[in-house]
C-alpha atoms as a PDB file:
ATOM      1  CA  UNK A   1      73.644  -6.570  56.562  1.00  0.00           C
ATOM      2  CA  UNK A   2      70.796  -8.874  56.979  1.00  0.00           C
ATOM      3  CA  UNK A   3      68.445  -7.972  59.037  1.00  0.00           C
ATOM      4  CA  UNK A   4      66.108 -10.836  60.972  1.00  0.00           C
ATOM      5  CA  UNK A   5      62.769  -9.454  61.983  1.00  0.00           C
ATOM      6  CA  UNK A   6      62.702 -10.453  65.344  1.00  0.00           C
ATOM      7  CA  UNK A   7      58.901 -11.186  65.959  1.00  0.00           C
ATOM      8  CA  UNK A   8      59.393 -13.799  68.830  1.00  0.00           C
ATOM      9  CA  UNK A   9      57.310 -16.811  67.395  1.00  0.00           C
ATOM     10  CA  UNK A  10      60.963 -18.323  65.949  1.00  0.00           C
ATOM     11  CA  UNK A  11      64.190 -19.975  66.882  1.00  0.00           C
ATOM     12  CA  UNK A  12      66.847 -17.633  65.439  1.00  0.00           C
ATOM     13  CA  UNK A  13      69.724 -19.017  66.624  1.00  0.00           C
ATOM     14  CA  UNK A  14      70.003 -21.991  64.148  1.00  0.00           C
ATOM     15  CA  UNK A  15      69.210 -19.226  61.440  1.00  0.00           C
ATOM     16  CA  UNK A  16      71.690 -16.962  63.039  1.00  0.00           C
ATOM     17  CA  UNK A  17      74.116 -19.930  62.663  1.00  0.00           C
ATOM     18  CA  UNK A  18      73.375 -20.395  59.540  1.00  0.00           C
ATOM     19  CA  UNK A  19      74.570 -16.597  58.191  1.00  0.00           C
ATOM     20  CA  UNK A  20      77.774 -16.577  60.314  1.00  0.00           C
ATOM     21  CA  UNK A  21      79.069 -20.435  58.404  1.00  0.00           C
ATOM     22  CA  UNK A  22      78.576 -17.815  55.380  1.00  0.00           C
ATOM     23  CA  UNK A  23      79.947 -14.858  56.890  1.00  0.00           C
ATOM     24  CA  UNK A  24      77.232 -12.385  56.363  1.00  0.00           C
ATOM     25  CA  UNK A  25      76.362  -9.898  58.819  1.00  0.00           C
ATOM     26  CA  UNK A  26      73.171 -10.160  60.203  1.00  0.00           C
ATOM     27  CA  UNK A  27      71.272  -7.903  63.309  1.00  0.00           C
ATOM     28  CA  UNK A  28      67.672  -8.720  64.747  1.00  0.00           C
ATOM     29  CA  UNK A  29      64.917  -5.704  64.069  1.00  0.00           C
ATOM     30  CA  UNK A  30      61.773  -4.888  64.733  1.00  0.00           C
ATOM     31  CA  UNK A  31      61.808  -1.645  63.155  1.00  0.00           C
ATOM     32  CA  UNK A  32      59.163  -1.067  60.541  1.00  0.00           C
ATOM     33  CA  UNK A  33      61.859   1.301  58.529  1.00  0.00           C
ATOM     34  CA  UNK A  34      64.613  -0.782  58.472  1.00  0.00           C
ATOM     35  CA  UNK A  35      62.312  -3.792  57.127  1.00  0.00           C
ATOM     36  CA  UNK A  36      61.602  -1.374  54.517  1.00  0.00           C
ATOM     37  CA  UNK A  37      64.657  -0.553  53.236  1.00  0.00           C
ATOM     38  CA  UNK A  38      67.256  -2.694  54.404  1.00  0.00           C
ATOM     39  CA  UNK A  39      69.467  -4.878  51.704  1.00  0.00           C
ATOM     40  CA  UNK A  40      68.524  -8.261  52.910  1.00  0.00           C
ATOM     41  CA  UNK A  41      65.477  -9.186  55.255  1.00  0.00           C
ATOM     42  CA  UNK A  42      64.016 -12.416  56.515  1.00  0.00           C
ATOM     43  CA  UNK A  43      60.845 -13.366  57.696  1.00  0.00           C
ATOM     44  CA  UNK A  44      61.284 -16.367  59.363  1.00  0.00           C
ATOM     45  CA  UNK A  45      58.517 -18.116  61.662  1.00  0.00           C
ATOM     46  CA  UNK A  46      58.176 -21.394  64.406  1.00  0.00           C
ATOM     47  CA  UNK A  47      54.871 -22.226  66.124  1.00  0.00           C
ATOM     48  CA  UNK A  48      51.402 -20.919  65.968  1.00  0.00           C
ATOM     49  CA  UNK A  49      49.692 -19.093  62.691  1.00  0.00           C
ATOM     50  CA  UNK A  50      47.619 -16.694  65.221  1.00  0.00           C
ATOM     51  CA  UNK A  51      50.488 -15.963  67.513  1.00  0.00           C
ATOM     52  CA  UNK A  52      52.756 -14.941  64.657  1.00  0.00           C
ATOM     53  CA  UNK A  53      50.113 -12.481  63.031  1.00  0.00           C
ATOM     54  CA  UNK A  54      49.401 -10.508  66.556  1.00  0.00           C
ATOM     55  CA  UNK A  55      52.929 -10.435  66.418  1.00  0.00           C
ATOM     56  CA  UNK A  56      53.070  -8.723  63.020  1.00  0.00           C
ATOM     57  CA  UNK A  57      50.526  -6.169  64.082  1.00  0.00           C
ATOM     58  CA  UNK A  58      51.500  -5.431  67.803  1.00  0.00           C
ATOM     59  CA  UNK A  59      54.625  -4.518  66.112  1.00  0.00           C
ATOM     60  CA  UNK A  60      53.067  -2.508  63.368  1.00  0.00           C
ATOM     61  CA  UNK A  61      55.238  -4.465  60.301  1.00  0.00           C
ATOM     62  CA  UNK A  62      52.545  -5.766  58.390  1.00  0.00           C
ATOM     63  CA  UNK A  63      52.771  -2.914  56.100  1.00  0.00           C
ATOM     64  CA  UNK A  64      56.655  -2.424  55.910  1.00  0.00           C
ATOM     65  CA  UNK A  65      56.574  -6.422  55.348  1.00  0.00           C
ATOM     66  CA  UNK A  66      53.777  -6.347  52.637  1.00  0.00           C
ATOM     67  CA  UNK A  67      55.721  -3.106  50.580  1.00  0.00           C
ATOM     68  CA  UNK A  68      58.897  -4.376  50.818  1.00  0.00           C
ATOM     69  CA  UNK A  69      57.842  -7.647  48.949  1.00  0.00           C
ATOM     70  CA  UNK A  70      55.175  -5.768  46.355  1.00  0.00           C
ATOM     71  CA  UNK A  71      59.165  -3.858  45.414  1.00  0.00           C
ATOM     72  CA  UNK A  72      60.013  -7.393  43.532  1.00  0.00           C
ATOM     73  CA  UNK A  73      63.973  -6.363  43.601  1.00  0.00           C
ATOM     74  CA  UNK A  74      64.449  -6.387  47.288  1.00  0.00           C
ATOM     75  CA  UNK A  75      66.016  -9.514  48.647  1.00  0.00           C
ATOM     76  CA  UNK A  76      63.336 -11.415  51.276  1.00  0.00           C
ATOM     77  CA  UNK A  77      63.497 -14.709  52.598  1.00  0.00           C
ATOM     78  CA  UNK A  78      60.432 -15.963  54.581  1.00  0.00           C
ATOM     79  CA  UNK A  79      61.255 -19.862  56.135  1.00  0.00           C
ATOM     80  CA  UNK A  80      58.391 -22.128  57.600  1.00  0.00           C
ATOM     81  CA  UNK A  81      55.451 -20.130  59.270  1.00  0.00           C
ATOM     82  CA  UNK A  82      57.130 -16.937  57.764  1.00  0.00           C
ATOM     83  CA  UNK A  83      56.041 -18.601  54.321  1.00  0.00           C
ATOM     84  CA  UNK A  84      52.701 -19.044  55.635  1.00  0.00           C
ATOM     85  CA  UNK A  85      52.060 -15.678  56.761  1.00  0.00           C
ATOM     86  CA  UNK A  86      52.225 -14.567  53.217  1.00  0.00           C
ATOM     87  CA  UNK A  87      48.559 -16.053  52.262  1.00  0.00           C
ATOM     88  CA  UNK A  88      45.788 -14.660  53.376  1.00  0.00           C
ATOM     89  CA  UNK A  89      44.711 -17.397  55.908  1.00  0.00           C
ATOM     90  CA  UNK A  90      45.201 -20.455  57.578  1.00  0.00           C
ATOM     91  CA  UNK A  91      42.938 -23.468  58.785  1.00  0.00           C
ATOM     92  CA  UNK A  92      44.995 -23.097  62.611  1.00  0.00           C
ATOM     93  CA  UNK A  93      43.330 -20.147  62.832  1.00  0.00           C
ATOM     94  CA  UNK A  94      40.141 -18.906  61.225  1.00  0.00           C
ATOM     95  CA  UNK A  95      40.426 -15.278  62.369  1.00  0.00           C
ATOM     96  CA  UNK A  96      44.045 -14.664  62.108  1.00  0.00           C
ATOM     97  CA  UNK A  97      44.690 -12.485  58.923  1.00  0.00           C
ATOM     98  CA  UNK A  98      48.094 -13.431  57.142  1.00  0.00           C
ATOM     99  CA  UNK A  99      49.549 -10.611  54.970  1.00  0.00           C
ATOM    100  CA  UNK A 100      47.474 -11.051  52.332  1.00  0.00           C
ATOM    101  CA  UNK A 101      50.093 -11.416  49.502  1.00  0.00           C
ATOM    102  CA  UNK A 102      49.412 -14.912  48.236  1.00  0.00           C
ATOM    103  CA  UNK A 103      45.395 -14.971  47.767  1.00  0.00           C
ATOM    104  CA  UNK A 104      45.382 -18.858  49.145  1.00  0.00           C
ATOM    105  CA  UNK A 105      44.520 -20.314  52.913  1.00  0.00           C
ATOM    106  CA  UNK A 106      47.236 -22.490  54.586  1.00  0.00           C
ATOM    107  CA  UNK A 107      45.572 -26.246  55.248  1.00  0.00           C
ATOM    108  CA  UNK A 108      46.200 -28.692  57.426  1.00  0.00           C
ATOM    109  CA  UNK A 109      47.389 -31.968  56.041  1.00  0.00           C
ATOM    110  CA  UNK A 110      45.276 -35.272  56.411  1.00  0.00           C
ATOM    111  CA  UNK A 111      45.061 -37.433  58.599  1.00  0.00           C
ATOM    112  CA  UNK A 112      46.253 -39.976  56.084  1.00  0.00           C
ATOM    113  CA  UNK A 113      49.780 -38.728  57.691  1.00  0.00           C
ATOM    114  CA  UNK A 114      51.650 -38.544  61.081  1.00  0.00           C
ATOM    115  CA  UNK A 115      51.514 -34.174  61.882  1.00  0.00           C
ATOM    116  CA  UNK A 116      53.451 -32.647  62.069  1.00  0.00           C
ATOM    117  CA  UNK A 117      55.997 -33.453  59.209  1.00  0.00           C
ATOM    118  CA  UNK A 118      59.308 -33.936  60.914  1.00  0.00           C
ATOM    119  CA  UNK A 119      62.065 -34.338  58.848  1.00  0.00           C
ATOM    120  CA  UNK A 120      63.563 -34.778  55.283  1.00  0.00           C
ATOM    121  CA  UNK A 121      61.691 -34.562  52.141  1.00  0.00           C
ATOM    122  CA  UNK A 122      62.403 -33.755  48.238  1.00  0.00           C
ATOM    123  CA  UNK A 123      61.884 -30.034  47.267  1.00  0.00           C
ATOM    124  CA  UNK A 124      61.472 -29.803  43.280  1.00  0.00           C
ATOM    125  CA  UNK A 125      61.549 -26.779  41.824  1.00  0.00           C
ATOM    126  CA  UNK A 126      58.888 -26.940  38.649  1.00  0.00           C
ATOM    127  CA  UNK A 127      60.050 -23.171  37.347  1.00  0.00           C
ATOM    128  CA  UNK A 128      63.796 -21.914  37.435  1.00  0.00           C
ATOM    129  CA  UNK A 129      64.710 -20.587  40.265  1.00  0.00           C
ATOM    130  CA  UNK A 130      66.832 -19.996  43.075  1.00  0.00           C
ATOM    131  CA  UNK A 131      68.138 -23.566  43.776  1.00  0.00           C
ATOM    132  CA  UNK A 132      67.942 -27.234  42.180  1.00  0.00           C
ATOM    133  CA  UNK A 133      66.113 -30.095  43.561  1.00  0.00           C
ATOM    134  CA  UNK A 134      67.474 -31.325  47.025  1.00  0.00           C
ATOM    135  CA  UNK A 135      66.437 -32.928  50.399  1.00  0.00           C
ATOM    136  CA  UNK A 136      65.351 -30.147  53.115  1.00  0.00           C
ATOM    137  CA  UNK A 137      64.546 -30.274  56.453  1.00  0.00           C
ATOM    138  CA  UNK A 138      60.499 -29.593  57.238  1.00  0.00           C
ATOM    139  CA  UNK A 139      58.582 -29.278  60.345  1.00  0.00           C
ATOM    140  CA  UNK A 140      54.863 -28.431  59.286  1.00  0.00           C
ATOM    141  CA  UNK A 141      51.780 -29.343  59.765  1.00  0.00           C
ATOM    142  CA  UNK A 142      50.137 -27.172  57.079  1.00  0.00           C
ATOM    143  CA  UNK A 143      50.778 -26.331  54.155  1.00  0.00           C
ATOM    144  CA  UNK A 144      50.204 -24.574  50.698  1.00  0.00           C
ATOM    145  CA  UNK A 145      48.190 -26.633  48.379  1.00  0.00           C
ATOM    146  CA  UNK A 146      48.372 -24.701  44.807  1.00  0.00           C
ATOM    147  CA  UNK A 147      50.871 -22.268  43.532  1.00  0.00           C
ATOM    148  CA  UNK A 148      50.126 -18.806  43.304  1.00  0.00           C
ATOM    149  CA  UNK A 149      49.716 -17.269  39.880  1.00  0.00           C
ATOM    150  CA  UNK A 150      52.750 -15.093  38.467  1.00  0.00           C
ATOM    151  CA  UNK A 151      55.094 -16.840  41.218  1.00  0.00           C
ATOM    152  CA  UNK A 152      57.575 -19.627  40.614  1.00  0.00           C
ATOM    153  CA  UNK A 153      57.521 -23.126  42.899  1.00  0.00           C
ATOM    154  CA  UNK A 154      58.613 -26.095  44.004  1.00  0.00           C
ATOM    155  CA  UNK A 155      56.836 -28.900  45.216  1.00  0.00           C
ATOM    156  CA  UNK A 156      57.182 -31.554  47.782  1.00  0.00           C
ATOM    157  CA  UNK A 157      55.059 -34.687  48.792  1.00  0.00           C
ATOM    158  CA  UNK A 158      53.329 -35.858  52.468  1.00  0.00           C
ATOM    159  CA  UNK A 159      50.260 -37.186  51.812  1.00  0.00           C
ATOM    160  CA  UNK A 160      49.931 -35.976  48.515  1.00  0.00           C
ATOM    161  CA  UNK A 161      51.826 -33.190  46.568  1.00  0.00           C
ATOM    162  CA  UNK A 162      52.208 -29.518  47.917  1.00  0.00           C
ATOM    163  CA  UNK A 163      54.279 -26.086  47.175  1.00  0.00           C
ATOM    164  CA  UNK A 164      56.737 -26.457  49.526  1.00  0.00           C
ATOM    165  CA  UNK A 165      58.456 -22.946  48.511  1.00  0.00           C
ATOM    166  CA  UNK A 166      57.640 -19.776  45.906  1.00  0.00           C
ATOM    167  CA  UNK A 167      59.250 -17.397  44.404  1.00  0.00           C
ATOM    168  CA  UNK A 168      59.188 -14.326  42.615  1.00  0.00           C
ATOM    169  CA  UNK A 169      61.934 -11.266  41.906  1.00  0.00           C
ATOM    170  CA  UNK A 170      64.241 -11.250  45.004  1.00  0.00           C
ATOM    171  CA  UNK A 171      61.626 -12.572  47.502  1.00  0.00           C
ATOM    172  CA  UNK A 172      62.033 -16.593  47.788  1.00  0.00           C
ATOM    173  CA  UNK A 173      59.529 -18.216  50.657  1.00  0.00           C
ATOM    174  CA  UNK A 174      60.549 -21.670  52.364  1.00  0.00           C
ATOM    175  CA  UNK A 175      58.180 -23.852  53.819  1.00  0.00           C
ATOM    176  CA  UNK A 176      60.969 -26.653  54.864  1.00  0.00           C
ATOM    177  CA  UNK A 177      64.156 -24.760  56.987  1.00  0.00           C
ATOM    178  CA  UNK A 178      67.423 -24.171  54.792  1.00  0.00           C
ATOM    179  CA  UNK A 179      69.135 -22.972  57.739  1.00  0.00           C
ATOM    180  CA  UNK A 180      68.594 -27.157  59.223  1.00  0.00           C
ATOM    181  CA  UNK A 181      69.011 -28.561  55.482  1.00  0.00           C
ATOM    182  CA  UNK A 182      73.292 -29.253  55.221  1.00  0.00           C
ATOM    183  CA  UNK A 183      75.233 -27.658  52.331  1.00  0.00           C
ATOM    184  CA  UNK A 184      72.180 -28.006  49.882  1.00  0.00           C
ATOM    185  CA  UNK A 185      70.502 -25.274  52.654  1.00  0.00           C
ATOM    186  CA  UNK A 186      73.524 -23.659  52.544  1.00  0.00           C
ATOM    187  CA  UNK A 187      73.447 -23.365  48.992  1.00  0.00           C
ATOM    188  CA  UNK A 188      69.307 -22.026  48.601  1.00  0.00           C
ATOM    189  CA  UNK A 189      71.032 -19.322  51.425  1.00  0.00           C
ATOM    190  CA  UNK A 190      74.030 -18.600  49.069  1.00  0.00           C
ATOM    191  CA  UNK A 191      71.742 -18.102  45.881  1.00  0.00           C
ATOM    192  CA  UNK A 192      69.067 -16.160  47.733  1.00  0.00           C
ATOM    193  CA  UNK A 193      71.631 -13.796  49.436  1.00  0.00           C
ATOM    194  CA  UNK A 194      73.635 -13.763  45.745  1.00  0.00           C
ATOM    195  CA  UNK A 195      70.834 -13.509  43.799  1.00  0.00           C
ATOM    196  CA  UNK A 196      71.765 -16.565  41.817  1.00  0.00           C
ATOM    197  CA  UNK A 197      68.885 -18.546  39.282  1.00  0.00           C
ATOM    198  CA  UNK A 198      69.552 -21.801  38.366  1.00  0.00           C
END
């Protein structure tokens, strides 16, 4: 069972979607215990940095969220602002606290490009990991600029290069949507869900 923490700053139902084409069970939770301990858990995120962290602690997950991932064999997928949430900051929002994880603030691109990015882009991994190089779908307007020690990454470009997803153990964070991104989504689902390293 995979359970979707339902913090109500995302559109599930393309996610949702998503796990039934692959016929995996999935349930929506806000439950601190399940997050904990469940087999498979996303994180996934649309919208505002700030609105997504109140979210986190009127629900009283940050901790459940933040253990679960420091236990490196327990499968978590975080997609978009989910990703995001991991670092400790972003430029949307300079008091909103992120989870801390990933000692790095989230920043805006330049204004040398159209924000947000809409659409498809190149994801690279530069370390094995859980899929090969493919097009994905991305709606962002920040993003991660260096990879975080003791993680693997891939990298994208928009006005320069950025990390466009990390990894490390069973946890695998998605800035660009796999759920929107066609059978190579499909696949980054598959190998996440399977545990597969390419």
């Amino acid at each position: 069972m995979i359970q979707i923490i339902n913090t109500g700053v995302a559109n599930l139902r393309s996610l949702q979607a998503a796990f039934d084409r692959l016929g995996c069970a999935w349930s929506l939770t806000e439950d601190a215990n399940e997050i904990e301990n469940a087999s498979h858990v996303v994180l996934p995120g649309v919208g505002a940095f700030a609105a997504a962290a109140q979210s986190l602690d009127r629900l009283h997950l940050r901790r459940s969220i933040t253990d679960r991932i420091n236990r490196p064999g327990l499968p978590t997928l975080c997609i978009c602002l989910g990703m995001q949430l991991l670092c400790e900051s972003s430029d949307e929002a300079d008091t909103a606290r992120g989870l801390g994880i990933l000692p790095h603030t989230i920043k805006r691109f330049s204004n040398d490009v159209k924000v947000p990015q809409l659409g498809w882009n190149e994801v690279r991994p530069m370390t094995a990991g859980p899929f090969e190089t493919g097009e994905a779908y991305f709606a962002n307007s920040f993003r991660l600029e260096d990879a975080p020690d003791g993680w693997g990454f891939a990298e994208s470009e928009y006005g320069g290069v950025f990390i466009s997803s990390v990894w490390r153990g069973r946890t695998l964070a998605c800035q660009f949507h796999p759920e929107l991104s066609g059978r190579w989504g499909q696949q980054v689902l598959t190998n996440w869900i399977e545990g597969t390293t390419c």
